[in-house]
N, C-alpha and C. Protein backbone atom coordinates (compact mmCIF):
# COMPACT_ATOMS: atom_id res chain seq x y z
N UNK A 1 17.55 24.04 2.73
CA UNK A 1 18.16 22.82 2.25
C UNK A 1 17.39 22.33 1.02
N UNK A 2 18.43 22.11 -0.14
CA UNK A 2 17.24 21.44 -1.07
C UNK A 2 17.18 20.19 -1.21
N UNK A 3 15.62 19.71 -1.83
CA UNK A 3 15.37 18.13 -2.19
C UNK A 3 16.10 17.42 -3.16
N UNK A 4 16.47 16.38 -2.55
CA UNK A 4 17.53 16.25 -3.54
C UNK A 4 16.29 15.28 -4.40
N UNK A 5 16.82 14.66 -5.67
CA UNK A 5 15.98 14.21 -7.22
C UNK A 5 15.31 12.95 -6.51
N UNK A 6 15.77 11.82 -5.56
CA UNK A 6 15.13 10.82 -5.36
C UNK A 6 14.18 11.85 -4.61
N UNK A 7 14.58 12.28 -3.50
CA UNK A 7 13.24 12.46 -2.47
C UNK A 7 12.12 13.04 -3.53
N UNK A 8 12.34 13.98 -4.41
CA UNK A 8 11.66 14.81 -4.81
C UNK A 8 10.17 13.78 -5.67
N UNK A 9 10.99 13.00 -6.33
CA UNK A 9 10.36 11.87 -6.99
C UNK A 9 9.56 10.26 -5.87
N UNK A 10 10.08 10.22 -4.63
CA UNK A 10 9.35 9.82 -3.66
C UNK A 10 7.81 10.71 -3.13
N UNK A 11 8.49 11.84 -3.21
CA UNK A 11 6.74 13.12 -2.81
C UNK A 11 6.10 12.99 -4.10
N UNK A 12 6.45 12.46 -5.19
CA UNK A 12 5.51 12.94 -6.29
C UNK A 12 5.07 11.45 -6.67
N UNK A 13 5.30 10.57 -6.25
CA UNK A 13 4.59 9.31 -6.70
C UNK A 13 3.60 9.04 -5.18
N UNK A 14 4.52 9.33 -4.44
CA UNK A 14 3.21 9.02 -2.92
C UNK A 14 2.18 10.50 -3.20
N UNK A 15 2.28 10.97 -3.55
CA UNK A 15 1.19 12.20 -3.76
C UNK A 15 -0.25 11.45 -4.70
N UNK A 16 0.77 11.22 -5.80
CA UNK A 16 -0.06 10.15 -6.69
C UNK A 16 -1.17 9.11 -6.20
N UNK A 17 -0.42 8.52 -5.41
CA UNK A 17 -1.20 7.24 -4.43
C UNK A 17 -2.19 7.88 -3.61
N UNK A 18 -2.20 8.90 -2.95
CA UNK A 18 -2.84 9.66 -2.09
C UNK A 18 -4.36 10.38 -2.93
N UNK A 19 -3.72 10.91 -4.03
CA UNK A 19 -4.67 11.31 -5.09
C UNK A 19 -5.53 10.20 -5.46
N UNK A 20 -5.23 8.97 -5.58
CA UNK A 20 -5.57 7.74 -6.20
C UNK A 20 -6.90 7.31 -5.22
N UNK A 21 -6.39 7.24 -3.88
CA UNK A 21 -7.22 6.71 -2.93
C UNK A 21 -7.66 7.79 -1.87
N UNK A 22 -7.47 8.92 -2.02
CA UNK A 22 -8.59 9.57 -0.88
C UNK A 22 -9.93 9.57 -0.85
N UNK A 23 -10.60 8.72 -1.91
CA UNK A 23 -12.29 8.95 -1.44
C UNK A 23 -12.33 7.48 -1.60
N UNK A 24 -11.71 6.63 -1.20
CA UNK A 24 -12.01 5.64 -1.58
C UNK A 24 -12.88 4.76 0.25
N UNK A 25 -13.55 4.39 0.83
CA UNK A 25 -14.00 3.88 2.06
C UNK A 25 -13.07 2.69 2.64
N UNK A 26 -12.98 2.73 3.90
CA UNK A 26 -11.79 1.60 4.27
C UNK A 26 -11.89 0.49 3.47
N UNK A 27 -12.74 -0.61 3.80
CA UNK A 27 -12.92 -1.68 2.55
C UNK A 27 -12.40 -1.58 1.06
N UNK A 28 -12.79 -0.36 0.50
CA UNK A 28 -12.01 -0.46 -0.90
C UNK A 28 -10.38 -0.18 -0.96
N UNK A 29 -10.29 0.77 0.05
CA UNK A 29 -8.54 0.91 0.73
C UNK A 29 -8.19 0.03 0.81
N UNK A 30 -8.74 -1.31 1.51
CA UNK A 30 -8.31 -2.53 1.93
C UNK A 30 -7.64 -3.42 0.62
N UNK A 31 -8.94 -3.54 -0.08
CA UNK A 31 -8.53 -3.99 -1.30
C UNK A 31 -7.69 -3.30 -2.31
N UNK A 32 -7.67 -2.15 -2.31
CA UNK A 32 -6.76 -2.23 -2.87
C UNK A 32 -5.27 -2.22 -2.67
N UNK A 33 -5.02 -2.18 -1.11
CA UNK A 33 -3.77 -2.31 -0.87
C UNK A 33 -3.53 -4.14 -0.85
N UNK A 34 -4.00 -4.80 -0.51
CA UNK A 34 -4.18 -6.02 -0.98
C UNK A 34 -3.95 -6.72 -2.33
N UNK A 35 -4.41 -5.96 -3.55
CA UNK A 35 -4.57 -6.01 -4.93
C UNK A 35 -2.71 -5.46 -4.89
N UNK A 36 -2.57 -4.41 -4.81
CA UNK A 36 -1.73 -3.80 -5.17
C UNK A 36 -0.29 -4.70 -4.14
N UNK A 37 -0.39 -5.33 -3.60
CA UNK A 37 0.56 -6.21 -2.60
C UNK A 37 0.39 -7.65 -3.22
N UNK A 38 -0.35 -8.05 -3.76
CA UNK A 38 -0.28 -9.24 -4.49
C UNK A 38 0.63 -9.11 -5.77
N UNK A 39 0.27 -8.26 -6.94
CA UNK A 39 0.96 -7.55 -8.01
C UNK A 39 2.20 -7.55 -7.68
N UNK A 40 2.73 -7.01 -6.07
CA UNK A 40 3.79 -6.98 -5.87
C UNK A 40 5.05 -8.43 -5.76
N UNK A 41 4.35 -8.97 -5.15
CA UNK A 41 4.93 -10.76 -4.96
C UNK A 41 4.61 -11.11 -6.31
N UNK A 42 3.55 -11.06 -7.05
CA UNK A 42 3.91 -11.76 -8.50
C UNK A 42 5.10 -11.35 -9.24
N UNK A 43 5.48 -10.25 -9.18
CA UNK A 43 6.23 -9.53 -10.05
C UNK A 43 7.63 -9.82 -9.94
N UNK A 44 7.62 -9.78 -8.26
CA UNK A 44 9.59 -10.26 -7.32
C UNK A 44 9.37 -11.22 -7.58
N UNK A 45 8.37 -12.60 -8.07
CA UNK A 45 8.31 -14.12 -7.40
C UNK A 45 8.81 -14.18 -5.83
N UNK A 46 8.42 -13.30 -4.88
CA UNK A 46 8.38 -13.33 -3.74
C UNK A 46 7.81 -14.94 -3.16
N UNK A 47 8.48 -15.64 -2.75
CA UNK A 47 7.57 -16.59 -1.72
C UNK A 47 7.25 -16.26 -0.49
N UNK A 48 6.18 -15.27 -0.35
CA UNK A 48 5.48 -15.16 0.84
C UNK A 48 4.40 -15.86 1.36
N UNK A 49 3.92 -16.16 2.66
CA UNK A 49 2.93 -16.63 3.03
C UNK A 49 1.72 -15.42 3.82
N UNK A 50 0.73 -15.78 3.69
CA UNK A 50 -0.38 -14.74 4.05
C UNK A 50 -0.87 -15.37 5.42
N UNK A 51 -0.50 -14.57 6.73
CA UNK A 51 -1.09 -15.04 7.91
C UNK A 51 -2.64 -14.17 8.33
N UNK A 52 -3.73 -15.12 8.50
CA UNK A 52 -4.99 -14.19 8.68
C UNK A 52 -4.77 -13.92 9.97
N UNK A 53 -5.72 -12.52 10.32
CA UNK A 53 -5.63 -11.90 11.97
C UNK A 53 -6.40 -13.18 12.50
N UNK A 54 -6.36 -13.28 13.74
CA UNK A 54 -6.88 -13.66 14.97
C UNK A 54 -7.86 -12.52 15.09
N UNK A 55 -9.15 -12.92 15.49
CA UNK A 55 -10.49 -12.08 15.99
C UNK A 55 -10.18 -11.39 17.54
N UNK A 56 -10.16 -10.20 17.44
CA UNK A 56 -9.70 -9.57 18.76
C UNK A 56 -11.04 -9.81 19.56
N UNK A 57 -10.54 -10.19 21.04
CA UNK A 57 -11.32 -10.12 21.59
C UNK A 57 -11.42 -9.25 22.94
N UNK A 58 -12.71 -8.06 22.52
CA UNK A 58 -12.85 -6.88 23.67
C UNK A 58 -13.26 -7.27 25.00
N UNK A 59 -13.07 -7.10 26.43
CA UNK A 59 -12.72 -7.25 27.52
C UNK A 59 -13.66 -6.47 28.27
């Protein structure tokens, strides 16, 4: 079966991203998916709100 032009161009930009951030340590992952999710709402003028986690608590 072949790829059709979107998928093909979905594997080659997430490849990109993957290339971008594989040595990067969780924390900088963090941020930058953070960084890169802010950029995103500026850009739509998204009105989103940011809910912080709750501290899990182990049992």
């Amino acid at each position: 079966m072949r790829e059709s032009k979107a998928m093909r161009e979905i594997h080659e930009i997430r490849e990109k991203i993957y290339e971008e951030r594989k040595g990067l340590s969780d924390k900088e992952f963090l941020n930058e998916i953070h960084k890169s999710s802010e950029e995103l709402i500026k850009k739509h003028n998204l009105k989103l709100r940011r809910v912080e986690n709750k501290p899990r608590v182990s049992v």
